[in-house]
PDB file of N, CA and C in Angstrom:
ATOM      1  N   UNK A   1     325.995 100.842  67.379  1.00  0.00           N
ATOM      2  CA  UNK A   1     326.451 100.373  66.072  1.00  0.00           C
ATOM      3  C   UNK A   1     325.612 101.036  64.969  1.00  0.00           C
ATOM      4  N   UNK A   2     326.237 101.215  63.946  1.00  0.00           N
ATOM      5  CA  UNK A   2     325.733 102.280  62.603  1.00  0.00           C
ATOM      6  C   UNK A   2     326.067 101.270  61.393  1.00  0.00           C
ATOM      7  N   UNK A   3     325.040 101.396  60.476  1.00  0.00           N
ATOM      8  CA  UNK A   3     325.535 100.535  59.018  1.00  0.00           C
ATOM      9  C   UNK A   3     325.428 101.413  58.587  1.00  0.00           C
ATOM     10  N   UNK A   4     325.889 102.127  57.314  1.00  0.00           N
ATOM     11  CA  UNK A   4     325.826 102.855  56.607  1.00  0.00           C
ATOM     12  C   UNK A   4     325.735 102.305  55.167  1.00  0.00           C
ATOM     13  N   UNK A   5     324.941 102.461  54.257  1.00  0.00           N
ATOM     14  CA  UNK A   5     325.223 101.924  52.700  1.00  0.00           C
ATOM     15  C   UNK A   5     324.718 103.026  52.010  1.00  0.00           C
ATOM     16  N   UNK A   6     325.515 103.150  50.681  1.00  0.00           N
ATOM     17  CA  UNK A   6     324.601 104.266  49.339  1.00  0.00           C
ATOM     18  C   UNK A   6     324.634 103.625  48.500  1.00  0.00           C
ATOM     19  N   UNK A   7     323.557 104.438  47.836  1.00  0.00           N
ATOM     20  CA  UNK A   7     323.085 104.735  47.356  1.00  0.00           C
ATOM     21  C   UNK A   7     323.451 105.845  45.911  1.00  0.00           C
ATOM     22  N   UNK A   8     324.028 105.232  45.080  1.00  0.00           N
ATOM     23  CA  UNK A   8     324.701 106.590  43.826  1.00  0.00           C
ATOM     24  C   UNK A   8     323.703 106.283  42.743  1.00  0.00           C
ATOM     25  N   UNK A   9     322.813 107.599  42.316  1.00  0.00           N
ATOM     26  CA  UNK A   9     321.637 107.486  41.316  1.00  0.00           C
ATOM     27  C   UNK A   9     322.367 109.073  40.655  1.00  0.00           C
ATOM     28  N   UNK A  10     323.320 108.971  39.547  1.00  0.00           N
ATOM     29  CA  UNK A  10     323.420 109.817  38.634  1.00  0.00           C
ATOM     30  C   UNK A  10     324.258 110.965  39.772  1.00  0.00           C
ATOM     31  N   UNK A  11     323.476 112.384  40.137  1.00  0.00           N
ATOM     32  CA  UNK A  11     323.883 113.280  40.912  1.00  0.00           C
ATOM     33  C   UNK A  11     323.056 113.616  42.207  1.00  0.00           C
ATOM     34  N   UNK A  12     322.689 111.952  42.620  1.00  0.00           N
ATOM     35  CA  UNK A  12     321.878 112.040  43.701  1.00  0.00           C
ATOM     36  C   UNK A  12     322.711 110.830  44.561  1.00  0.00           C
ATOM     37  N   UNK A  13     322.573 111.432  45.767  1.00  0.00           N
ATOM     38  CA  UNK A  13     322.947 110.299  46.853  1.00  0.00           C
ATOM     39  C   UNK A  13     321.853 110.066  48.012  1.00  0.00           C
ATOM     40  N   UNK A  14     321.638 108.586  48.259  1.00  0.00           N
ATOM     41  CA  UNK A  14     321.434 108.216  49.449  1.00  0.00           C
ATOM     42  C   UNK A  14     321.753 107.275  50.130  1.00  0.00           C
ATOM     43  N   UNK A  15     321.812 107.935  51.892  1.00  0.00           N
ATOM     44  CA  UNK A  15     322.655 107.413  53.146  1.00  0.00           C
ATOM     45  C   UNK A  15     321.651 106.415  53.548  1.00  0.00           C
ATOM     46  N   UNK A  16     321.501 104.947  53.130  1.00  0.00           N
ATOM     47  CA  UNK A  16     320.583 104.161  53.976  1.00  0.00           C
ATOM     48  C   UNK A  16     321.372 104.254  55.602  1.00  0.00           C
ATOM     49  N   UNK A  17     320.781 104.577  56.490  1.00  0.00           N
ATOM     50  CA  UNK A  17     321.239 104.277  57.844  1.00  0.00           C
ATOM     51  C   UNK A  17     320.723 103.556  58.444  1.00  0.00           C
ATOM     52  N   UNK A  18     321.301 102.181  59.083  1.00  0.00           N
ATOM     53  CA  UNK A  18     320.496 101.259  60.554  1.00  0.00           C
ATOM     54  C   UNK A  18     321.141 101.267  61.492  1.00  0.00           C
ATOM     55  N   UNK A  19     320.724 101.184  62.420  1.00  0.00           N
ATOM     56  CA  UNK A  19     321.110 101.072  64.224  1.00  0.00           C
ATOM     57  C   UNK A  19     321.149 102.297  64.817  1.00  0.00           C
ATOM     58  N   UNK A  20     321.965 102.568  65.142  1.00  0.00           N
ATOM     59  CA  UNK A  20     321.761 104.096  66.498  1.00  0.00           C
ATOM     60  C   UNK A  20     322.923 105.217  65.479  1.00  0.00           C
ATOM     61  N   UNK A  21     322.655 106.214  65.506  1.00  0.00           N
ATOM     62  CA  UNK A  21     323.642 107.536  65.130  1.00  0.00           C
ATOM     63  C   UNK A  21     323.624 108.494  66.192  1.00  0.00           C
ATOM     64  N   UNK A  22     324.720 107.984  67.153  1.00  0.00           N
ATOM     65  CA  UNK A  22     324.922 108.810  68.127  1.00  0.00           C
ATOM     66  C   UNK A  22     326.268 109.180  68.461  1.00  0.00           C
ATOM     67  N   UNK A  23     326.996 109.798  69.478  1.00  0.00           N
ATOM     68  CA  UNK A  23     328.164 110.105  69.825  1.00  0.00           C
ATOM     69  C   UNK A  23     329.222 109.153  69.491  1.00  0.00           C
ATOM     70  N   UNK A  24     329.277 107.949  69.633  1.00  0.00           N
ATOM     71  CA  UNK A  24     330.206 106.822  68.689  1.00  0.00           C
ATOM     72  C   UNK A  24     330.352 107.037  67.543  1.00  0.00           C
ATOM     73  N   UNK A  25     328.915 107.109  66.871  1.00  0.00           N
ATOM     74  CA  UNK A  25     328.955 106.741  65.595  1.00  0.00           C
ATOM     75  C   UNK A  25     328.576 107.605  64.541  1.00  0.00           C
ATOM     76  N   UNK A  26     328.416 108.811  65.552  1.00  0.00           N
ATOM     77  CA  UNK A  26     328.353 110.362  64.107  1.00  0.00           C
ATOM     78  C   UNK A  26     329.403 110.686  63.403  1.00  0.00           C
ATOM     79  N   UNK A  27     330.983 110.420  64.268  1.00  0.00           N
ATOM     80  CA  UNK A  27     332.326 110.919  63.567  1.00  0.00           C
ATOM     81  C   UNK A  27     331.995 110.372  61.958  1.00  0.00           C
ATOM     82  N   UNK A  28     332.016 108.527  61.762  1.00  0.00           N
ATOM     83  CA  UNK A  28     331.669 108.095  60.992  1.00  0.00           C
ATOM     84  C   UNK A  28     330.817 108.388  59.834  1.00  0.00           C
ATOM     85  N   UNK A  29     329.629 109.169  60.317  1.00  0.00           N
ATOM     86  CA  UNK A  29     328.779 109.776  59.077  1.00  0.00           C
ATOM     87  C   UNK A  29     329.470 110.590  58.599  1.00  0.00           C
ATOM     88  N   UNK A  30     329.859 111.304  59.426  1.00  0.00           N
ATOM     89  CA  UNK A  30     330.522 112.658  59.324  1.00  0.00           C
ATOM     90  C   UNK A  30     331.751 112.823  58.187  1.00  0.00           C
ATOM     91  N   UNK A  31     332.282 111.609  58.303  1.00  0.00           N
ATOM     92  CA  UNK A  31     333.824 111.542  57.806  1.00  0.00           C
ATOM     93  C   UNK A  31     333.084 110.740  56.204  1.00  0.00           C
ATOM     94  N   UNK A  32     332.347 109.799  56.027  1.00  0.00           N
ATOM     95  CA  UNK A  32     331.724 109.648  54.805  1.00  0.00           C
ATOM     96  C   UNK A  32     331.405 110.496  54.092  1.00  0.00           C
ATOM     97  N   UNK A  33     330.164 111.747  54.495  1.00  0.00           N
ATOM     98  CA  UNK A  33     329.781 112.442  54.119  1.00  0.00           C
ATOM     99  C   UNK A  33     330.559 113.308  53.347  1.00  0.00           C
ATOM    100  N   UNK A  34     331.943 113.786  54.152  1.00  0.00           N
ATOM    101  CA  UNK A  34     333.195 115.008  53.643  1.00  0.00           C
ATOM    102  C   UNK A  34     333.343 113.687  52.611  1.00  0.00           C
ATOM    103  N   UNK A  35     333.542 112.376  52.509  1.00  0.00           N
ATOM    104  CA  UNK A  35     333.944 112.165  51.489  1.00  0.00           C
ATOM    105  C   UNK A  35     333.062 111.857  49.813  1.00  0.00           C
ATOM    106  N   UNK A  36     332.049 111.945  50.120  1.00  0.00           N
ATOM    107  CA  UNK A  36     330.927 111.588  49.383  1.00  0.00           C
ATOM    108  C   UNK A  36     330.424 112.542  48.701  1.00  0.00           C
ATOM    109  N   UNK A  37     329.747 113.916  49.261  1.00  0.00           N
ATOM    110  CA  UNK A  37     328.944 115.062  48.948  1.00  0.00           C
ATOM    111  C   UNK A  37     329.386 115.770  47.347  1.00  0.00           C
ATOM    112  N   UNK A  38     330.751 115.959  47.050  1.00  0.00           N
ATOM    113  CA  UNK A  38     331.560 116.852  46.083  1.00  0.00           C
ATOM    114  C   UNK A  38     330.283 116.298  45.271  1.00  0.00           C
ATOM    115  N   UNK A  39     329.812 117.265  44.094  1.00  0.00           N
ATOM    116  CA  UNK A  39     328.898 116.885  43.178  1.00  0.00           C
ATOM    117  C   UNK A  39     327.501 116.474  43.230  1.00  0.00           C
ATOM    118  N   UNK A  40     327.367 116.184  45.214  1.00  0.00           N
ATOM    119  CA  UNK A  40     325.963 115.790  44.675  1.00  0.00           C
ATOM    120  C   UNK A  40     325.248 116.679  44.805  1.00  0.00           C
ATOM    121  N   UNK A  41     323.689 116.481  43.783  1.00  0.00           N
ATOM    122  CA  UNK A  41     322.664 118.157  43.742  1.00  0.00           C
ATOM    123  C   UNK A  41     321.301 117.471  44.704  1.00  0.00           C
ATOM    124  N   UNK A  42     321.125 116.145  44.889  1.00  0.00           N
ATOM    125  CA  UNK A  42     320.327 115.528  45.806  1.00  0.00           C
ATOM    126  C   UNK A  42     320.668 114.521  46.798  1.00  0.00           C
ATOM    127  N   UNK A  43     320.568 115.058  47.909  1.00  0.00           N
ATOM    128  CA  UNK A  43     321.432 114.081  49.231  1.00  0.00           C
ATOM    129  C   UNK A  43     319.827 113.430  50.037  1.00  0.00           C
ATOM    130  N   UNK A  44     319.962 112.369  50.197  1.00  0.00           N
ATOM    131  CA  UNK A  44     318.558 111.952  50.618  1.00  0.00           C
ATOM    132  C   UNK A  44     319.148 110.677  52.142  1.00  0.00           C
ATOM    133  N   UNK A  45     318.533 110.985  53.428  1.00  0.00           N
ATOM    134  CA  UNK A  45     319.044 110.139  54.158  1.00  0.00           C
ATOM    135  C   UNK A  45     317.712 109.558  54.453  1.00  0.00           C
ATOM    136  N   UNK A  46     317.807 107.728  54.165  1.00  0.00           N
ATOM    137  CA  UNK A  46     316.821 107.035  54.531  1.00  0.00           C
ATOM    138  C   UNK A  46     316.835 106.720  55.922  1.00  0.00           C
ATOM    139  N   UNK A  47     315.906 106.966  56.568  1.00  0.00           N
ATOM    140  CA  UNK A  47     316.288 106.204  58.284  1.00  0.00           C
ATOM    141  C   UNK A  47     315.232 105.266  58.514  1.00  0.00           C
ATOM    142  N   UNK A  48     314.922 104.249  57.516  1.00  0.00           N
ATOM    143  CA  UNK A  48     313.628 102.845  57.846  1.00  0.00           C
ATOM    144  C   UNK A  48     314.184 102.482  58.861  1.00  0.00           C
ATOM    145  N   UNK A  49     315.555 102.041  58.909  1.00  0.00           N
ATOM    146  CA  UNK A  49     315.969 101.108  60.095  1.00  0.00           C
ATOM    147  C   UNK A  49     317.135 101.907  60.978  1.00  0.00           C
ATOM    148  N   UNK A  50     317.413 103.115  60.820  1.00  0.00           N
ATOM    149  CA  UNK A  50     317.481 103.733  62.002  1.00  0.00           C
ATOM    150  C   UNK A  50     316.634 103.935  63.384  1.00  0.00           C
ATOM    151  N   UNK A  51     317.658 103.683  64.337  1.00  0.00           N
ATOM    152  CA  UNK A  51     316.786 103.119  65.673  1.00  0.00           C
ATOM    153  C   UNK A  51     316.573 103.861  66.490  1.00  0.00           C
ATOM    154  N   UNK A  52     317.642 105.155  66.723  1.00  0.00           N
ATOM    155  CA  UNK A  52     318.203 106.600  67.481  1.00  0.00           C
ATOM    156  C   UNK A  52     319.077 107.512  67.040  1.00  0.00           C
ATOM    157  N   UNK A  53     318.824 108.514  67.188  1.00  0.00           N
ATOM    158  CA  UNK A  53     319.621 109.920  67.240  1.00  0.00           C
ATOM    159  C   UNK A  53     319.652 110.289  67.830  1.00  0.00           C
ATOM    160  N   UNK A  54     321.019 111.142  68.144  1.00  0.00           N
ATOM    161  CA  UNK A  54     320.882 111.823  69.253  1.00  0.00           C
ATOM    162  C   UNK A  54     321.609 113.237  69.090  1.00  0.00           C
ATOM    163  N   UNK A  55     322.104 114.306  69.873  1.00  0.00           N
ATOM    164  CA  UNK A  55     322.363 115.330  69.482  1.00  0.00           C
ATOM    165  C   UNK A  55     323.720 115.420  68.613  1.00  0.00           C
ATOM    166  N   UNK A  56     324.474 114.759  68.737  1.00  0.00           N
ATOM    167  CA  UNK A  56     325.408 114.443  68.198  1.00  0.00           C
ATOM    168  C   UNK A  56     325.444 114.234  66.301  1.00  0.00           C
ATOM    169  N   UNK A  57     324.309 113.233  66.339  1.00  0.00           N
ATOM    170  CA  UNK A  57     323.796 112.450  64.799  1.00  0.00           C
ATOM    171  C   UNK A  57     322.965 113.682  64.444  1.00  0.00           C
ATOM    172  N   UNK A  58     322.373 114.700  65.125  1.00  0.00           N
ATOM    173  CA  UNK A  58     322.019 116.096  64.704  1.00  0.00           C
ATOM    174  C   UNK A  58     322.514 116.917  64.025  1.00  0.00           C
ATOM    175  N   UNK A  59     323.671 117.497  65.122  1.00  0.00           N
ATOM    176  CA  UNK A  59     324.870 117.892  64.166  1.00  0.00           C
ATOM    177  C   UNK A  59     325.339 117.829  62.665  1.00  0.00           C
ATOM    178  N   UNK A  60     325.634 116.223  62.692  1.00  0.00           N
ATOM    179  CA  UNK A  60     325.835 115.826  61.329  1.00  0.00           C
ATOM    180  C   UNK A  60     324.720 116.271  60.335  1.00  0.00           C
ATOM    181  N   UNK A  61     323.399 115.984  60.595  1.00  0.00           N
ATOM    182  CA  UNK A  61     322.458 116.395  59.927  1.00  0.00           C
ATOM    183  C   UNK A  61     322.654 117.779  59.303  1.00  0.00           C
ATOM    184  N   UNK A  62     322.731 118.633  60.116  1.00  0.00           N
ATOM    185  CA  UNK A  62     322.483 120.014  60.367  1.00  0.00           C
ATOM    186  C   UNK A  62     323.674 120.425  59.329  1.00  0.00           C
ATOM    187  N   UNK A  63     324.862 120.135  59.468  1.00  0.00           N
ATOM    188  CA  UNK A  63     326.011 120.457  58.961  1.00  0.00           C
ATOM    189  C   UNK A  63     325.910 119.944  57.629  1.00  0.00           C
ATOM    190  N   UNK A  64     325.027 118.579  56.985  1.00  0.00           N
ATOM    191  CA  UNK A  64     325.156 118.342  55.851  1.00  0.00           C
ATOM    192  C   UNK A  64     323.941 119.149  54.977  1.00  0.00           C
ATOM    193  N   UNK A  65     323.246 119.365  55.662  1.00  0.00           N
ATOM    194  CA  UNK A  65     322.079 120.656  55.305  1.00  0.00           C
ATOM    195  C   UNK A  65     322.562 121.851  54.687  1.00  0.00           C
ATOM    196  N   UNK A  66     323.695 122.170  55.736  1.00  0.00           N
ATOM    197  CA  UNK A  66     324.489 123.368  55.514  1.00  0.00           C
ATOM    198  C   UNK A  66     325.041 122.990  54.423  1.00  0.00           C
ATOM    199  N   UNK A  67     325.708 122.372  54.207  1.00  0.00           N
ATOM    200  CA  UNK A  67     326.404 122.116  52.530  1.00  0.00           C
ATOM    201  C   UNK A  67     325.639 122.011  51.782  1.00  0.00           C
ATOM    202  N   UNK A  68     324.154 121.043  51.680  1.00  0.00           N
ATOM    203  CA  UNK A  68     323.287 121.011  50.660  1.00  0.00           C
ATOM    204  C   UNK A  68     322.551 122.301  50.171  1.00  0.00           C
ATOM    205  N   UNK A  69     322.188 123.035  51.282  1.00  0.00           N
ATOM    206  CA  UNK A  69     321.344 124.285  51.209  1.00  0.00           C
ATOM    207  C   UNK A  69     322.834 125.404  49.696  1.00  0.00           C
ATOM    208  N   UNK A  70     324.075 124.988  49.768  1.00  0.00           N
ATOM    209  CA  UNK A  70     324.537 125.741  48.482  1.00  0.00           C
ATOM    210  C   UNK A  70     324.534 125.058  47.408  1.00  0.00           C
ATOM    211  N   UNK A  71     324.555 123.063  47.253  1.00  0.00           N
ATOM    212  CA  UNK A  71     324.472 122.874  46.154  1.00  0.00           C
ATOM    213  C   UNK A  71     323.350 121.990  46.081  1.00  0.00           C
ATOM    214  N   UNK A  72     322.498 122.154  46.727  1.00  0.00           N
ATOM    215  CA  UNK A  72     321.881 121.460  45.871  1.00  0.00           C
ATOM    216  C   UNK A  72     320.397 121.356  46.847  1.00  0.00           C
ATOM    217  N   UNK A  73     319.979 120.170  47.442  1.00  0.00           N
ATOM    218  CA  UNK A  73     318.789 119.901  48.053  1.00  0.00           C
ATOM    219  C   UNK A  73     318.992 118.286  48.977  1.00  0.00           C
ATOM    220  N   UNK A  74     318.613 118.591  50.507  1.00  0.00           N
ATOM    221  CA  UNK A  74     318.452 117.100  51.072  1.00  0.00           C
ATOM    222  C   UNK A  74     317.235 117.097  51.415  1.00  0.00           C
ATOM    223  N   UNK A  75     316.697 115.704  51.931  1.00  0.00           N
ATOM    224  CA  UNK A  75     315.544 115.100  52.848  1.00  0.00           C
ATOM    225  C   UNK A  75     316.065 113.729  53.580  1.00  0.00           C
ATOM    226  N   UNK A  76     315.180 114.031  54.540  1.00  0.00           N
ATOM    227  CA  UNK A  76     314.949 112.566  55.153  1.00  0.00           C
ATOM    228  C   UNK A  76     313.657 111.853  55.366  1.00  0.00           C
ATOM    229  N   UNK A  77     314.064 110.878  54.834  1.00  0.00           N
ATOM    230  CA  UNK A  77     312.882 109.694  54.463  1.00  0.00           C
ATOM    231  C   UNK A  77     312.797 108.639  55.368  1.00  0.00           C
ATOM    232  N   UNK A  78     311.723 108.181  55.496  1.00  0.00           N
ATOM    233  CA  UNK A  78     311.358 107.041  56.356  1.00  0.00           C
ATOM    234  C   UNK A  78     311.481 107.364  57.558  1.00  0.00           C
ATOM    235  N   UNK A  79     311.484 107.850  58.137  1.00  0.00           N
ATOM    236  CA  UNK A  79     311.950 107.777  59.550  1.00  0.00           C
ATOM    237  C   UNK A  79     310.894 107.399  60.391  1.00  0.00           C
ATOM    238  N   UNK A  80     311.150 107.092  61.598  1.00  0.00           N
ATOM    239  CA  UNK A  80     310.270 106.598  62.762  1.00  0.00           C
ATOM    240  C   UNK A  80     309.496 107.326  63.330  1.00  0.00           C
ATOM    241  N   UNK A  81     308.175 107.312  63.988  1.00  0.00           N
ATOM    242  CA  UNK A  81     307.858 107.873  64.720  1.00  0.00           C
ATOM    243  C   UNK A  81     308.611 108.680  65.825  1.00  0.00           C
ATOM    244  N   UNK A  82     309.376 107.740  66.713  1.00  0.00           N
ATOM    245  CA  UNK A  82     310.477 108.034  67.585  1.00  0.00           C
ATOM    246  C   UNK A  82     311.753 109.366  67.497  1.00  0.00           C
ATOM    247  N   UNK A  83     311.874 108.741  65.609  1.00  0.00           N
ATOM    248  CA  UNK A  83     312.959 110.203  65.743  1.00  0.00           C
ATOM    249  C   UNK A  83     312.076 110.920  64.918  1.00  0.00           C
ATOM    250  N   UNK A  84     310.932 111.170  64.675  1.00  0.00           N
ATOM    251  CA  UNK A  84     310.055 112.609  63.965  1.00  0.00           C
ATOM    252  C   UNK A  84     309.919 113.097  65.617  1.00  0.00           C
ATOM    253  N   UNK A  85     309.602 112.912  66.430  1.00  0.00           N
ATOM    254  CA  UNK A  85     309.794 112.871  67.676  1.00  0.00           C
ATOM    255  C   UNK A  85     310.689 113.694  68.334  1.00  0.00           C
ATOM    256  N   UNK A  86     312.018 113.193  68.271  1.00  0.00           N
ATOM    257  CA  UNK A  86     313.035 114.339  68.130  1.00  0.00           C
ATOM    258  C   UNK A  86     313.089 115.315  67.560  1.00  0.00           C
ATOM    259  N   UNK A  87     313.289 114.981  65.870  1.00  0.00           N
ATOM    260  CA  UNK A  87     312.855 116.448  65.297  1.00  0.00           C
ATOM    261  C   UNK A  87     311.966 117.280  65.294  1.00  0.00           C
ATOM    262  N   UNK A  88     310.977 117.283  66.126  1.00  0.00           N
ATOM    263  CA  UNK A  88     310.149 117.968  66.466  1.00  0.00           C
ATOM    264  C   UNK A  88     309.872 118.814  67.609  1.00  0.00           C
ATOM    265  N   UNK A  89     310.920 117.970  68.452  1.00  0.00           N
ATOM    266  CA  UNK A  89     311.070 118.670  69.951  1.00  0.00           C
ATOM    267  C   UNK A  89     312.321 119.465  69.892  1.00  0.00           C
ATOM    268  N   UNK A  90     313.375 119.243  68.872  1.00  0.00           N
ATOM    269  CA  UNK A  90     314.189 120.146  68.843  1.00  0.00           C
ATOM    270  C   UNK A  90     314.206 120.846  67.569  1.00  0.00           C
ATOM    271  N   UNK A  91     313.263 120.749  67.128  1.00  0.00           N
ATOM    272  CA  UNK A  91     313.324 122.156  66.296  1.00  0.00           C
ATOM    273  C   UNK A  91     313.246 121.748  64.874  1.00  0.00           C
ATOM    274  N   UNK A  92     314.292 120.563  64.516  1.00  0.00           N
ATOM    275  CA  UNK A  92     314.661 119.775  63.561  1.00  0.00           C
ATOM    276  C   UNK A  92     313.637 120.135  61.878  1.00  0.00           C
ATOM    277  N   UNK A  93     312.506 119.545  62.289  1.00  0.00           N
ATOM    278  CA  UNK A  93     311.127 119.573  61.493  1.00  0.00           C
ATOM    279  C   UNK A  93     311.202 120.894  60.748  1.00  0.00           C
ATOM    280  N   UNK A  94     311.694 121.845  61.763  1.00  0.00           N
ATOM    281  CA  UNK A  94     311.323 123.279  60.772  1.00  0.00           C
ATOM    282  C   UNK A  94     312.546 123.486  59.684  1.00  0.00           C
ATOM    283  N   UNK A  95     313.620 122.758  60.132  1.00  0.00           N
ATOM    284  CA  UNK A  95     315.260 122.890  59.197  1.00  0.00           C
ATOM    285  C   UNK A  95     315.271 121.772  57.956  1.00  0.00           C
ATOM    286  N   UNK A  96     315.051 120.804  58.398  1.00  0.00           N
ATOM    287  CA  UNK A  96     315.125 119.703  57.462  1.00  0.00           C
ATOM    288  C   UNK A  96     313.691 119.326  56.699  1.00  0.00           C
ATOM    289  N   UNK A  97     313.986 118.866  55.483  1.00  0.00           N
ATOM    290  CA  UNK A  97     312.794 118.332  54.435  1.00  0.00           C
ATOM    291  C   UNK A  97     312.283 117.095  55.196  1.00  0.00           C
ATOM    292  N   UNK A  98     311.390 116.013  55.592  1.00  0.00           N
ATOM    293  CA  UNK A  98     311.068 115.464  56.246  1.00  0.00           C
ATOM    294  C   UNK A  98     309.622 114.487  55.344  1.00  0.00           C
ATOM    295  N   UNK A  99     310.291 113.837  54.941  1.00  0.00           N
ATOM    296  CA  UNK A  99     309.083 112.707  53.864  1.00  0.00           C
ATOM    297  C   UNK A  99     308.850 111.460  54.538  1.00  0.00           C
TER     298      UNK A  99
END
């Protein structure tokens, strides 16, 4: 299970995420995101209460990077030990902003 809530500050967005972002529940980011992004110049995904990722919830990452890297700038904030963890074993850390 995935909650998703934003976050709209002017031409900045952020994705609070809780529970797991995995193969269920990446379509979902995924399909927000295409609808959300047009205009924004700062995309910021909080993960305090994100619980897991997995390669799947990567993807999404990776792909919304790819859009930000032309307009504008993302990070991800808060995150867990657990998934700095991940991003670190797959590579993640060196692609994404990481606060």
């Amino acid at each position: 299970m995935l909650n998703i809530d934003l976050e709209k500050n002017g031409n900045g967005l952020t994705f609070i995420l809780s529970g797991r972002l995995d193969t269920t529940t990446a379509p979902e980011l995924e399909e927000q995101l295409k609808k959300e992004l047009d205009g924004v110049e700062e995309l910021v995904f909080d993960f305090a209460d994100l619980e897991y990722i997995s390669s799947a919830g990567l993807r999404v990452l990776l792909s919304a990077q790819k859009i930000m890297n032309k307009q504008g700038s993302m990070k991800v904030i808060n995150s867990s030990e657990e998934i700095n963890e991940i991003f670190e074993v797959t590579g993640f850390s060196d692609i994404l902003t990481i606060e």
